[in-house]
ModelCIF file with pLDDT and N, C-alpha, C, O atoms, coordinates in Angstrom:
data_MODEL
#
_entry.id   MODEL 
#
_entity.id                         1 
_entity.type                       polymer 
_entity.pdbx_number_of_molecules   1 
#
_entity_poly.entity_id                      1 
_entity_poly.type                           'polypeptide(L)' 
_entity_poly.nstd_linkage                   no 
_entity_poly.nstd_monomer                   no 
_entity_poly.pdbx_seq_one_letter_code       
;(UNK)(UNK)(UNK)(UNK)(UNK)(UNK)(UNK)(UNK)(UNK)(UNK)(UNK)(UNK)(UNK)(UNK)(UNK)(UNK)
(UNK)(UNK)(UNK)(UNK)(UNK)(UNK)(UNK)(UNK)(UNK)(UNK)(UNK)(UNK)(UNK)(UNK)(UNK)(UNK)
(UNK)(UNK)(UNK)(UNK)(UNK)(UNK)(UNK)(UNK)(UNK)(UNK)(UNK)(UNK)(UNK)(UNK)
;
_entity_poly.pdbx_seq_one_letter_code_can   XXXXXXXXXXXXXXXXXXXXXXXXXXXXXXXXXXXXXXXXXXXXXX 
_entity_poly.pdbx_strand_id                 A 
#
loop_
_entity_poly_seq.entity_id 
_entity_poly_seq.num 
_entity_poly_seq.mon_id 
_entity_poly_seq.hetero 
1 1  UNK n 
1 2  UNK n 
1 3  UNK n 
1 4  UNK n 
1 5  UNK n 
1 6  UNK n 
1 7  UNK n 
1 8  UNK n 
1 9  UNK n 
1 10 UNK n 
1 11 UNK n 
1 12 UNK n 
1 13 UNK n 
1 14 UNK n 
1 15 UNK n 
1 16 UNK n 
1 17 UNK n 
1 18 UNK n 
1 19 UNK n 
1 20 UNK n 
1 21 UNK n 
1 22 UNK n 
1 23 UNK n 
1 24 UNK n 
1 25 UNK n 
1 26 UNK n 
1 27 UNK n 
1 28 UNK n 
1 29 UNK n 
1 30 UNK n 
1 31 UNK n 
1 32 UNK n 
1 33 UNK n 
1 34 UNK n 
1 35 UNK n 
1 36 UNK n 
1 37 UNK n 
1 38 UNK n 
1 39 UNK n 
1 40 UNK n 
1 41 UNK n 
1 42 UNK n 
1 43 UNK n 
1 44 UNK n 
1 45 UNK n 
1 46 UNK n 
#
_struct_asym.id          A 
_struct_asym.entity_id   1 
#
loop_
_ma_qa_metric.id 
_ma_qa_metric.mode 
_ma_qa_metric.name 
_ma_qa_metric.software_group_id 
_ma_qa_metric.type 
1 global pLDDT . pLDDT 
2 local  pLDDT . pLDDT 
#
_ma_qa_metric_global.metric_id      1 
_ma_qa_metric_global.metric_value   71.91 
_ma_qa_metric_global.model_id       1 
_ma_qa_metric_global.ordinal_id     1 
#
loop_
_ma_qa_metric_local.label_asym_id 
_ma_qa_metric_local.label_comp_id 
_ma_qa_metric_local.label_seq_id 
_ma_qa_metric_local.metric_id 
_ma_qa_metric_local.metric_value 
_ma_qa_metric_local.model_id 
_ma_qa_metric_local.ordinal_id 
A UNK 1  2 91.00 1 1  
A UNK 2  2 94.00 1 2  
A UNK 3  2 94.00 1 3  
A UNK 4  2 95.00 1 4  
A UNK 5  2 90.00 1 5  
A UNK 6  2 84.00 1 6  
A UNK 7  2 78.00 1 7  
A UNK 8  2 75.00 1 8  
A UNK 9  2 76.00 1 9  
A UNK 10 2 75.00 1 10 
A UNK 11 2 80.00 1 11 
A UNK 12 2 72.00 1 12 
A UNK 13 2 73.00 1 13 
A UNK 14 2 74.00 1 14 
A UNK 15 2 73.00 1 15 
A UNK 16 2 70.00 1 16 
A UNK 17 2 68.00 1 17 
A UNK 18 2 71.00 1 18 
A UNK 19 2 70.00 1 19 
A UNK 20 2 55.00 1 20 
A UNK 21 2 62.00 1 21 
A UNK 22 2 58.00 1 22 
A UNK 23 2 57.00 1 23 
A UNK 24 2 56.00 1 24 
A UNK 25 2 59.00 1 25 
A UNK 26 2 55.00 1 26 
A UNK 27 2 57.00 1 27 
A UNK 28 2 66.00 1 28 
A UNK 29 2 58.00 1 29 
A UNK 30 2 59.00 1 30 
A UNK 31 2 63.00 1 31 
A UNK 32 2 58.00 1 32 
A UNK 33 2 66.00 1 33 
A UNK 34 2 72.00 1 34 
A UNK 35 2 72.00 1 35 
A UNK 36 2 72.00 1 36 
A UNK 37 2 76.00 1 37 
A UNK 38 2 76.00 1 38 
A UNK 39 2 75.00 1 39 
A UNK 40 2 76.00 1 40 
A UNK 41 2 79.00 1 41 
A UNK 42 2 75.00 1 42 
A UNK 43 2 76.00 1 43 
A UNK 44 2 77.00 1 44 
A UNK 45 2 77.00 1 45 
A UNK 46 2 73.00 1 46 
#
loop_
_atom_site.group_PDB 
_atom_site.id 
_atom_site.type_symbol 
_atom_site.label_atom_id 
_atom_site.label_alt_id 
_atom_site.label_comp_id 
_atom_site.label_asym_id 
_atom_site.label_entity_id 
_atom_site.label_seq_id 
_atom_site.pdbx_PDB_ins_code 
_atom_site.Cartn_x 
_atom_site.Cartn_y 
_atom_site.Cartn_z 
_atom_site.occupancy 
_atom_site.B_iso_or_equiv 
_atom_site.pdbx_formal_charge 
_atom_site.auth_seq_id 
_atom_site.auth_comp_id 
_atom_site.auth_asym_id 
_atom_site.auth_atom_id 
_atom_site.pdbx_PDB_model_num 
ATOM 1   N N  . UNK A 1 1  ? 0.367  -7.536  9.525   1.00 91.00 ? 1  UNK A N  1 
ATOM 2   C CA . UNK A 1 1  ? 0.102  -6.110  9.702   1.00 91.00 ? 1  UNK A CA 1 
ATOM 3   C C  . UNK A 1 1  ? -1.172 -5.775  8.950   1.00 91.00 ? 1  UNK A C  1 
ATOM 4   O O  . UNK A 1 1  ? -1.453 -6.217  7.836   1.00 91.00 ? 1  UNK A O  1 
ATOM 5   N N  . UNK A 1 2  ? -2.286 -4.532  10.036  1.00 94.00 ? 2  UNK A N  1 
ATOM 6   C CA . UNK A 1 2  ? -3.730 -4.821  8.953   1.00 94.00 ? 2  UNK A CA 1 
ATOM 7   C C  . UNK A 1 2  ? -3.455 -3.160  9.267   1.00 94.00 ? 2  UNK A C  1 
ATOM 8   O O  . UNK A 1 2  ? -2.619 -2.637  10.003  1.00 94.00 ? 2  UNK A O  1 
ATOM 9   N N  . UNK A 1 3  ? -4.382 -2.627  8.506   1.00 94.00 ? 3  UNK A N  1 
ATOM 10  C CA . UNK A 1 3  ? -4.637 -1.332  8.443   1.00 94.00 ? 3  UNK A CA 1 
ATOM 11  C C  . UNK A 1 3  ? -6.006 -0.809  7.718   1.00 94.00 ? 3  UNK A C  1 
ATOM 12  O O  . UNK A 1 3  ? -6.492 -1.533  6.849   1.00 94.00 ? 3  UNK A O  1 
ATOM 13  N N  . UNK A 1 4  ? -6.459 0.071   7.954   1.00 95.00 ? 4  UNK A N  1 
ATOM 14  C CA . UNK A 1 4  ? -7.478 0.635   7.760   1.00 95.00 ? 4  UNK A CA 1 
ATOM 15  C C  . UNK A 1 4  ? -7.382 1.974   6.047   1.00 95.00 ? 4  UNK A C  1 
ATOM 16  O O  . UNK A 1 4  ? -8.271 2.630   5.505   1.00 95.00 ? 4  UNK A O  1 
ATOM 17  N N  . UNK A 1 5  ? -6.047 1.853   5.777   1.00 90.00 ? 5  UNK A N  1 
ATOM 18  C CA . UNK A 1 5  ? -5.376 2.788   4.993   1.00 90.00 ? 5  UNK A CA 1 
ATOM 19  C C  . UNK A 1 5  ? -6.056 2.621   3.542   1.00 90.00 ? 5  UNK A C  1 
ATOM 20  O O  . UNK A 1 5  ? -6.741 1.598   3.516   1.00 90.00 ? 5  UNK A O  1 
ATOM 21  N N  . UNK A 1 6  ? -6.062 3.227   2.509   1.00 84.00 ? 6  UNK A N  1 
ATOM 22  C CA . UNK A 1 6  ? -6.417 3.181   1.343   1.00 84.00 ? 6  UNK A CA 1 
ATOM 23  C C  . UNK A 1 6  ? -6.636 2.794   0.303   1.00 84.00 ? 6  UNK A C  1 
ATOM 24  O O  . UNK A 1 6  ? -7.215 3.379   -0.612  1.00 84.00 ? 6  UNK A O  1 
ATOM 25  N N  . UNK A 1 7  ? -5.886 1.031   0.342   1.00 78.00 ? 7  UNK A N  1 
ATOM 26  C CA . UNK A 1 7  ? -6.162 -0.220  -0.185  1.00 78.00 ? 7  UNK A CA 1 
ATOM 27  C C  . UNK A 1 7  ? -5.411 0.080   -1.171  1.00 78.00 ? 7  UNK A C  1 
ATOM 28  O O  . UNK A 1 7  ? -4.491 0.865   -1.404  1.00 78.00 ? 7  UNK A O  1 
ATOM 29  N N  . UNK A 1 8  ? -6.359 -1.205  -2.033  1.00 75.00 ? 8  UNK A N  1 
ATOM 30  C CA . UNK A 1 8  ? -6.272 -1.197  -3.663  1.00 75.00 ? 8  UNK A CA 1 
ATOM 31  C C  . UNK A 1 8  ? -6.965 -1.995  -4.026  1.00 75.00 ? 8  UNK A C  1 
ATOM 32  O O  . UNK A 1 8  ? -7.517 -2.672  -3.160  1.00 75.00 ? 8  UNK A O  1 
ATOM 33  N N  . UNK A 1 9  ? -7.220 -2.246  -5.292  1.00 76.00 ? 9  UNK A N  1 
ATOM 34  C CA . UNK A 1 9  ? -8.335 -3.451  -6.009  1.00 76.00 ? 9  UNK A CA 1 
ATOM 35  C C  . UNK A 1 9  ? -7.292 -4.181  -6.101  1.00 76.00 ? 9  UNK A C  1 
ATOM 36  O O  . UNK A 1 9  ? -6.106 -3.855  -6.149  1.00 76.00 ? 9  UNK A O  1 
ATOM 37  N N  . UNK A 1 10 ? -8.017 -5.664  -6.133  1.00 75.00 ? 10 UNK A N  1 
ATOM 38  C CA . UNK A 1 10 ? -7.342 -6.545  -6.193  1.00 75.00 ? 10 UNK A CA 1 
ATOM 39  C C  . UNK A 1 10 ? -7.038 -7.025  -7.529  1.00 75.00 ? 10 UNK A C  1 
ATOM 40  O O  . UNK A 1 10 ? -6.613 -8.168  -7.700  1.00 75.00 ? 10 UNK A O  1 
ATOM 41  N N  . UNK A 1 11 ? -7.161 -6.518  -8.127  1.00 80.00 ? 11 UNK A N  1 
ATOM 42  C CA . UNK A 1 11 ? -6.929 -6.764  -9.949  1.00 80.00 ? 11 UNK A CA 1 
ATOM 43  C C  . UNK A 1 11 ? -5.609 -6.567  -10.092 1.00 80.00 ? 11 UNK A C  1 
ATOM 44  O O  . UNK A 1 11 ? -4.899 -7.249  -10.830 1.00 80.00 ? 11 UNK A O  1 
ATOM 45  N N  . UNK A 1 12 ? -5.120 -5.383  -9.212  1.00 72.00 ? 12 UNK A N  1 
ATOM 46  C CA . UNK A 1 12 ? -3.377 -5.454  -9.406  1.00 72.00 ? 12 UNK A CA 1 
ATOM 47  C C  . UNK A 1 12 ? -2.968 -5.761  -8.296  1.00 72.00 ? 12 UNK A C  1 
ATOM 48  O O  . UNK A 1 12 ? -2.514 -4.856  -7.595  1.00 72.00 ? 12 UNK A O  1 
ATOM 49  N N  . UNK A 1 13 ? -2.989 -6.763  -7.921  1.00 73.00 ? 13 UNK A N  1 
ATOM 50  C CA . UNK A 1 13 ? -2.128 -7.718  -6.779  1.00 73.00 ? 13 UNK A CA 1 
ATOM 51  C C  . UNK A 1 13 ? -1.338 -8.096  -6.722  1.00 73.00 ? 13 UNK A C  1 
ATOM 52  O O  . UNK A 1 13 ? -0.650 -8.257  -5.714  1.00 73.00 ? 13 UNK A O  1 
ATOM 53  N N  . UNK A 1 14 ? -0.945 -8.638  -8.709  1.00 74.00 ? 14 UNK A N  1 
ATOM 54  C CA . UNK A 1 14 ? 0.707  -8.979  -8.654  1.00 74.00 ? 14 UNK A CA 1 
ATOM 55  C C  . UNK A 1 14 ? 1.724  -8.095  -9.357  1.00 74.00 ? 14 UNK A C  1 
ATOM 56  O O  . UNK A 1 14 ? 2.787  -8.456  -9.861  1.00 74.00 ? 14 UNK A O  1 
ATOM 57  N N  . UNK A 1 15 ? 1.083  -6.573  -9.286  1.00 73.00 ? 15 UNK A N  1 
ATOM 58  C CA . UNK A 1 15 ? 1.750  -5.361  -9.536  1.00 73.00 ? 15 UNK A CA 1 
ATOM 59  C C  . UNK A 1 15 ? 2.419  -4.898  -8.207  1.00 73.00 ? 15 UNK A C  1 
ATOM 60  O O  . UNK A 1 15 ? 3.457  -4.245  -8.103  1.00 73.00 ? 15 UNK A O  1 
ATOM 61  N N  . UNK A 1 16 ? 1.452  -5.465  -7.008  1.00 70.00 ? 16 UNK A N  1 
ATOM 62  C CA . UNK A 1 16 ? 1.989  -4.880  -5.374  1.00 70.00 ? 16 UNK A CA 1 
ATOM 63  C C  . UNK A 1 16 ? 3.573  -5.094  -5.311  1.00 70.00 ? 16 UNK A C  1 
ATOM 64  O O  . UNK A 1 16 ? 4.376  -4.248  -4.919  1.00 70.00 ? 16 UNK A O  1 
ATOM 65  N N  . UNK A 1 17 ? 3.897  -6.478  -5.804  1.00 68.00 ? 17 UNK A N  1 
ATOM 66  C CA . UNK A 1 17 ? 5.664  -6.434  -5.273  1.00 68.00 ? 17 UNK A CA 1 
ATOM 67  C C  . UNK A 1 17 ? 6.374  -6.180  -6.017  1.00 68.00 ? 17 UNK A C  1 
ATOM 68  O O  . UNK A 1 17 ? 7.539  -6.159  -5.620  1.00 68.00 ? 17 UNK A O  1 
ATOM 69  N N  . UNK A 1 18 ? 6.164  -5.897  -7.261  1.00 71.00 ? 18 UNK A N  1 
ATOM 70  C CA . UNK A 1 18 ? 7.031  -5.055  -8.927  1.00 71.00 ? 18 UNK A CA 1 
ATOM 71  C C  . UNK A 1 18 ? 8.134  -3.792  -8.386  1.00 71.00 ? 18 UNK A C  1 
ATOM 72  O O  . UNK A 1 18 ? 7.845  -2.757  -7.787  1.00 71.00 ? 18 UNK A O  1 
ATOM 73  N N  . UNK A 1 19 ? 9.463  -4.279  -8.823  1.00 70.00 ? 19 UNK A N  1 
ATOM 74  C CA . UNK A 1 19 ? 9.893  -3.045  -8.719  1.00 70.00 ? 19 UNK A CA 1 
ATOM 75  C C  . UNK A 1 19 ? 9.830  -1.735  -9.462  1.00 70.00 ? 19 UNK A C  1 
ATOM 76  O O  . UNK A 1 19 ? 10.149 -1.773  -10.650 1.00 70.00 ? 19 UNK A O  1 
ATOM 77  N N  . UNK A 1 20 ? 9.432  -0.472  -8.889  1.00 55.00 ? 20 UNK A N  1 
ATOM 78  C CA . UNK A 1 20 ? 9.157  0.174   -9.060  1.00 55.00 ? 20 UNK A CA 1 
ATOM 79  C C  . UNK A 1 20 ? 7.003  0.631   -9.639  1.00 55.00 ? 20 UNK A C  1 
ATOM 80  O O  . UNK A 1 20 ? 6.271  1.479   -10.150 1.00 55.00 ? 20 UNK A O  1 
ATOM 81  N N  . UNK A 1 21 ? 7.033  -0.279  -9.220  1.00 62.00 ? 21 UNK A N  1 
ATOM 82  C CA . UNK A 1 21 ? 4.964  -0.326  -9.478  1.00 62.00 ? 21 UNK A CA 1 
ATOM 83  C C  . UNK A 1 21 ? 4.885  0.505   -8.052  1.00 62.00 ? 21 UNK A C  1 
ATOM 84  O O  . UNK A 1 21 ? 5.628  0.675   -7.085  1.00 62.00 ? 21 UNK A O  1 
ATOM 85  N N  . UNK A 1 22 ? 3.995  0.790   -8.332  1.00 58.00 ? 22 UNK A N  1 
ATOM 86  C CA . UNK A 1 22 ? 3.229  2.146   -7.654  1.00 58.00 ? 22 UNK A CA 1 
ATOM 87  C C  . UNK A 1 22 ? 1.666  2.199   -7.472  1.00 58.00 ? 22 UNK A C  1 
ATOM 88  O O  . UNK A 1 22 ? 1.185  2.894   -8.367  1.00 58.00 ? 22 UNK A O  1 
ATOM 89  N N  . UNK A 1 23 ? 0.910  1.806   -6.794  1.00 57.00 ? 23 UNK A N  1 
ATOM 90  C CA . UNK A 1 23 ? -1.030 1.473   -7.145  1.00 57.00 ? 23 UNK A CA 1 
ATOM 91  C C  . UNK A 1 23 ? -1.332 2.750   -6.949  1.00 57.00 ? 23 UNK A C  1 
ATOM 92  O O  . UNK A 1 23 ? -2.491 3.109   -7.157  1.00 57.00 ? 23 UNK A O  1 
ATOM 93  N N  . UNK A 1 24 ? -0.349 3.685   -6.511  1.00 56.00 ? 24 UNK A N  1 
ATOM 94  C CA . UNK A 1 24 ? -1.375 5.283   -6.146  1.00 56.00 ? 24 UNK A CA 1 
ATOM 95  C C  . UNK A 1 24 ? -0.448 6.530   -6.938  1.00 56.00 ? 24 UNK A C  1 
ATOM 96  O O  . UNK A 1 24 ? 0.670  6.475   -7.451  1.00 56.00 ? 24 UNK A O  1 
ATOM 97  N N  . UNK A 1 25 ? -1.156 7.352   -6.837  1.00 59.00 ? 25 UNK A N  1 
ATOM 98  C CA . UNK A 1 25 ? -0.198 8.360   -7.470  1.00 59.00 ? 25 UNK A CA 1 
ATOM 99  C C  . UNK A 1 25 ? 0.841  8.915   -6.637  1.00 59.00 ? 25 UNK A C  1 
ATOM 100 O O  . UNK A 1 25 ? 0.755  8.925   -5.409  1.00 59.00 ? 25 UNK A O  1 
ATOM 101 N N  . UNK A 1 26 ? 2.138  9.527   -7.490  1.00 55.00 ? 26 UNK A N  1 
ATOM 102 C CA . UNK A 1 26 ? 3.385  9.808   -7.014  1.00 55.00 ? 26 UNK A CA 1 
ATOM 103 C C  . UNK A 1 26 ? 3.210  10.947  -5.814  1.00 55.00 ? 26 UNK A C  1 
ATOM 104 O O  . UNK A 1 26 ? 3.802  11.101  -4.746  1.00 55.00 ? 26 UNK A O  1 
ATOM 105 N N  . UNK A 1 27 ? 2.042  11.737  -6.519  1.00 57.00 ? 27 UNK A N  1 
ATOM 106 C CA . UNK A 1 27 ? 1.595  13.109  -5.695  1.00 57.00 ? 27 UNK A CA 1 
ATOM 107 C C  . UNK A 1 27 ? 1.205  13.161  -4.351  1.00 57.00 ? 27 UNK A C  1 
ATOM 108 O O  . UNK A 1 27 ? 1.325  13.986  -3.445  1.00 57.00 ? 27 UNK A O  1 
ATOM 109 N N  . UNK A 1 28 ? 0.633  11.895  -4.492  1.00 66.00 ? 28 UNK A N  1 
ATOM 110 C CA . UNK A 1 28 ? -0.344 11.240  -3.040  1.00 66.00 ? 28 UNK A CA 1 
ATOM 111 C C  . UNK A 1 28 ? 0.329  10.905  -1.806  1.00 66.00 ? 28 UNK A C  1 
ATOM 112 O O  . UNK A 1 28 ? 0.081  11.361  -0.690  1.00 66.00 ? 28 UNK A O  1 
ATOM 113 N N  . UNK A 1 29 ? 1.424  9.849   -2.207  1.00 58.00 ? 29 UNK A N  1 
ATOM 114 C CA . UNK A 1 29 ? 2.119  9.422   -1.460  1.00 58.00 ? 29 UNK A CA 1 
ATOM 115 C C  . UNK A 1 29 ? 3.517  9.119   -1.866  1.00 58.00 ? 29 UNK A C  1 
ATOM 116 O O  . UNK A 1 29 ? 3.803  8.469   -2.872  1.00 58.00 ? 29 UNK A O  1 
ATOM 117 N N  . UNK A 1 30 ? 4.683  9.808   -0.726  1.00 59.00 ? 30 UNK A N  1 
ATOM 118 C CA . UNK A 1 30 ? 5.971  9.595   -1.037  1.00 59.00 ? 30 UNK A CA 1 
ATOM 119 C C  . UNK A 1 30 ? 6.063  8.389   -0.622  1.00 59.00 ? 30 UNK A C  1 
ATOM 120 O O  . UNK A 1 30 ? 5.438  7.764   0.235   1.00 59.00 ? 30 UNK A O  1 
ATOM 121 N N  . UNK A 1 31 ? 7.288  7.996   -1.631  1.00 63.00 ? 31 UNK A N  1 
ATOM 122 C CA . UNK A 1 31 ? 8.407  6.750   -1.992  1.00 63.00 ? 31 UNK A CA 1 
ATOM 123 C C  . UNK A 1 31 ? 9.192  6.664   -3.239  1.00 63.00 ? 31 UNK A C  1 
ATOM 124 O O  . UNK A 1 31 ? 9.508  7.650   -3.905  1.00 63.00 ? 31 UNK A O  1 
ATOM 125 N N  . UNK A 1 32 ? 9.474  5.516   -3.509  1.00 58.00 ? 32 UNK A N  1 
ATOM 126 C CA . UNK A 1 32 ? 10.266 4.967   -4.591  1.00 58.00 ? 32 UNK A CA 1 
ATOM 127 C C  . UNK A 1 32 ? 9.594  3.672   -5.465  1.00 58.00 ? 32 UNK A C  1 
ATOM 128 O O  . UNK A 1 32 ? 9.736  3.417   -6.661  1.00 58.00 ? 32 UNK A O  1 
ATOM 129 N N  . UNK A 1 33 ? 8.864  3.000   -4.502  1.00 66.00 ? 33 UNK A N  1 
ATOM 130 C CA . UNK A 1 33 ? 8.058  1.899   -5.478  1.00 66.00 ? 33 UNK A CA 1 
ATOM 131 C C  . UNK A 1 33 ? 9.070  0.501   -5.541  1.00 66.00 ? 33 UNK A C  1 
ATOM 132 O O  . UNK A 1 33 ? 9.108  -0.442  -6.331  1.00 66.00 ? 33 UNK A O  1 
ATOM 133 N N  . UNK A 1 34 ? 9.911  0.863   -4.243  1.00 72.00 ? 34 UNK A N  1 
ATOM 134 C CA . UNK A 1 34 ? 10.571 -0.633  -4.523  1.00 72.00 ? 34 UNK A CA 1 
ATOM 135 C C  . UNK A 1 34 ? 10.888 -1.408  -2.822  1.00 72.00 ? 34 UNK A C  1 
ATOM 136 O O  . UNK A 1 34 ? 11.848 -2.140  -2.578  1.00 72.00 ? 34 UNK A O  1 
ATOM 137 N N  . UNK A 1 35 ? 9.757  -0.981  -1.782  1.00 72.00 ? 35 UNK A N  1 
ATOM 138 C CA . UNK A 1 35 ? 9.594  -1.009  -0.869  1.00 72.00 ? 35 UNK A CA 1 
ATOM 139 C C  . UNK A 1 35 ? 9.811  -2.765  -0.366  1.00 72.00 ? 35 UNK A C  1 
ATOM 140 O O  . UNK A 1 35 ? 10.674 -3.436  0.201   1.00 72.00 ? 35 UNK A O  1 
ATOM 141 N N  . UNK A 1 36 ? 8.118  -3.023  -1.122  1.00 72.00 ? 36 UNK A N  1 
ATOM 142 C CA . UNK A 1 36 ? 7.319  -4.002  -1.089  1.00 72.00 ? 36 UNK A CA 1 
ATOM 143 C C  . UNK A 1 36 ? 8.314  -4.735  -2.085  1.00 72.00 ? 36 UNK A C  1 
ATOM 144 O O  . UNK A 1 36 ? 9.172  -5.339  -1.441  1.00 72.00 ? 36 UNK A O  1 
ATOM 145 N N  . UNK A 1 37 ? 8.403  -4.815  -2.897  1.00 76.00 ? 37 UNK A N  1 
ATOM 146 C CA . UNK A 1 37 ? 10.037 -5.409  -3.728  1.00 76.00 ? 37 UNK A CA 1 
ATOM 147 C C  . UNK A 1 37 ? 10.805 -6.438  -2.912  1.00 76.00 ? 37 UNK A C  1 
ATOM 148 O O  . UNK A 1 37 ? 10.863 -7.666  -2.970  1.00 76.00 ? 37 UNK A O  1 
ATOM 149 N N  . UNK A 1 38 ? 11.430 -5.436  -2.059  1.00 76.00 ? 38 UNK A N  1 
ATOM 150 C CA . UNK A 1 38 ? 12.577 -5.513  -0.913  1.00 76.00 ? 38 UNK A CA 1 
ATOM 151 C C  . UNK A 1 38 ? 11.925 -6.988  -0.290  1.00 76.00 ? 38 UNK A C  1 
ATOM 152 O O  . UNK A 1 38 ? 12.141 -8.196  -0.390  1.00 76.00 ? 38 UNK A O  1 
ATOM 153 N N  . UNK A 1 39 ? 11.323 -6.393  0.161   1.00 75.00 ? 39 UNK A N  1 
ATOM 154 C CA . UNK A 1 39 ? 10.498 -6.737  1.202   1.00 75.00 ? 39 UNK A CA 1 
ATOM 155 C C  . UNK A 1 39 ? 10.354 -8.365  0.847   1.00 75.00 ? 39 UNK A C  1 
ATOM 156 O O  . UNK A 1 39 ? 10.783 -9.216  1.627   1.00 75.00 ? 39 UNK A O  1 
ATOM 157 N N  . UNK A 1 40 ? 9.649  -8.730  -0.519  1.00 76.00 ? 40 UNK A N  1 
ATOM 158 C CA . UNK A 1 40 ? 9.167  -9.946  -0.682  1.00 76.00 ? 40 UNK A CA 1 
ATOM 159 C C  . UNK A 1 40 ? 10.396 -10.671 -1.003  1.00 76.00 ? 40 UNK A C  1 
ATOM 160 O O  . UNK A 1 40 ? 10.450 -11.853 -0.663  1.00 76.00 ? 40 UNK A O  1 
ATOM 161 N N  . UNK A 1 41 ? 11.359 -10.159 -1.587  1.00 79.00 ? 41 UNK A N  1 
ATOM 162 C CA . UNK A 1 41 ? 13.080 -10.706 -1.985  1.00 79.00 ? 41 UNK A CA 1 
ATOM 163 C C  . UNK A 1 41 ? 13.642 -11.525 -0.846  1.00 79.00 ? 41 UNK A C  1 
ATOM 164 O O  . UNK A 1 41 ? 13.892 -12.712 -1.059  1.00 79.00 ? 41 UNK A O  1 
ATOM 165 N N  . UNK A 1 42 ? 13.899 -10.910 0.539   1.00 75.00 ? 42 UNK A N  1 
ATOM 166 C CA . UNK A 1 42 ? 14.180 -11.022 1.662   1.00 75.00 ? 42 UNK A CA 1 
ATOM 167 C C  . UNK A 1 42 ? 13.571 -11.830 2.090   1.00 75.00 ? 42 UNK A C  1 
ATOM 168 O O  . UNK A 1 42 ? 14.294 -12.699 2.578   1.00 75.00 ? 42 UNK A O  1 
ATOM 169 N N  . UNK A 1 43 ? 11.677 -12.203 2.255   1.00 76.00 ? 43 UNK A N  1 
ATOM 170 C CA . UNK A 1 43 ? 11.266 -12.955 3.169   1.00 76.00 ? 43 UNK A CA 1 
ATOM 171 C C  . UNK A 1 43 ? 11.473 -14.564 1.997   1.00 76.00 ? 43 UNK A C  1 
ATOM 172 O O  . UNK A 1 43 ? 11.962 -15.616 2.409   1.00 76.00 ? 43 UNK A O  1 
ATOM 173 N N  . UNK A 1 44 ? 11.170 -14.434 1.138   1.00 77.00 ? 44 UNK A N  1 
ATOM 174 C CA . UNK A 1 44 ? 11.475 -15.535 -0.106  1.00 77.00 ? 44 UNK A CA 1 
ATOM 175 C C  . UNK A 1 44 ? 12.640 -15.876 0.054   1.00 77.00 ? 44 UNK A C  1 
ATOM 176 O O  . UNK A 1 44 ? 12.758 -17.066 -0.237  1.00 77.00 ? 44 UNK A O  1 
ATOM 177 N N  . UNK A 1 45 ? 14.041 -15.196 0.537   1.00 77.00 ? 45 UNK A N  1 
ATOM 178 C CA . UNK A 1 45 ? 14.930 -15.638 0.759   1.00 77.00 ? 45 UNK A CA 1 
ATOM 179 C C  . UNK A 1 45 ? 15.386 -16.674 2.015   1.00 77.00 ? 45 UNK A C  1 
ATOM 180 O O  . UNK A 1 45 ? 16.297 -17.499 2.085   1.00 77.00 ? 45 UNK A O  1 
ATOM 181 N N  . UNK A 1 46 ? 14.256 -16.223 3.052   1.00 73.00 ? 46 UNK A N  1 
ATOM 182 C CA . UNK A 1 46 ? 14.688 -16.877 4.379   1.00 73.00 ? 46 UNK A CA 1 
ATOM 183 C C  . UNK A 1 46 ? 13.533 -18.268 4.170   1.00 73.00 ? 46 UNK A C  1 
ATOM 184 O O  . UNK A 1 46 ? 13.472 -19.153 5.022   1.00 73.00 ? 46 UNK A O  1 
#
């Protein structure tokens, strides 16, 4: 999946799958911060 959306530096790259890490502010964009978490748990699992 690619997108054109708002990135991040790559300096915190291994903050992206942290539960509850967040690269943008809370204000900016809704969630919870444990998305990408999920996400990497599951595919590491299969």
């Amino acid at each position: 999946v690619e997108d054109n959306g708002v990135g991040f530096q790559m300096k915190y790259v291994d903050k992206l799958f942290g539960v509850f890490q967040r690269l943008h502010q809370a204000e900016e964009f809704e969630g919870t911060g444990i998305g990408l978490a999920n996400v990497k748990r599951i595919v590491e699992r299969h």
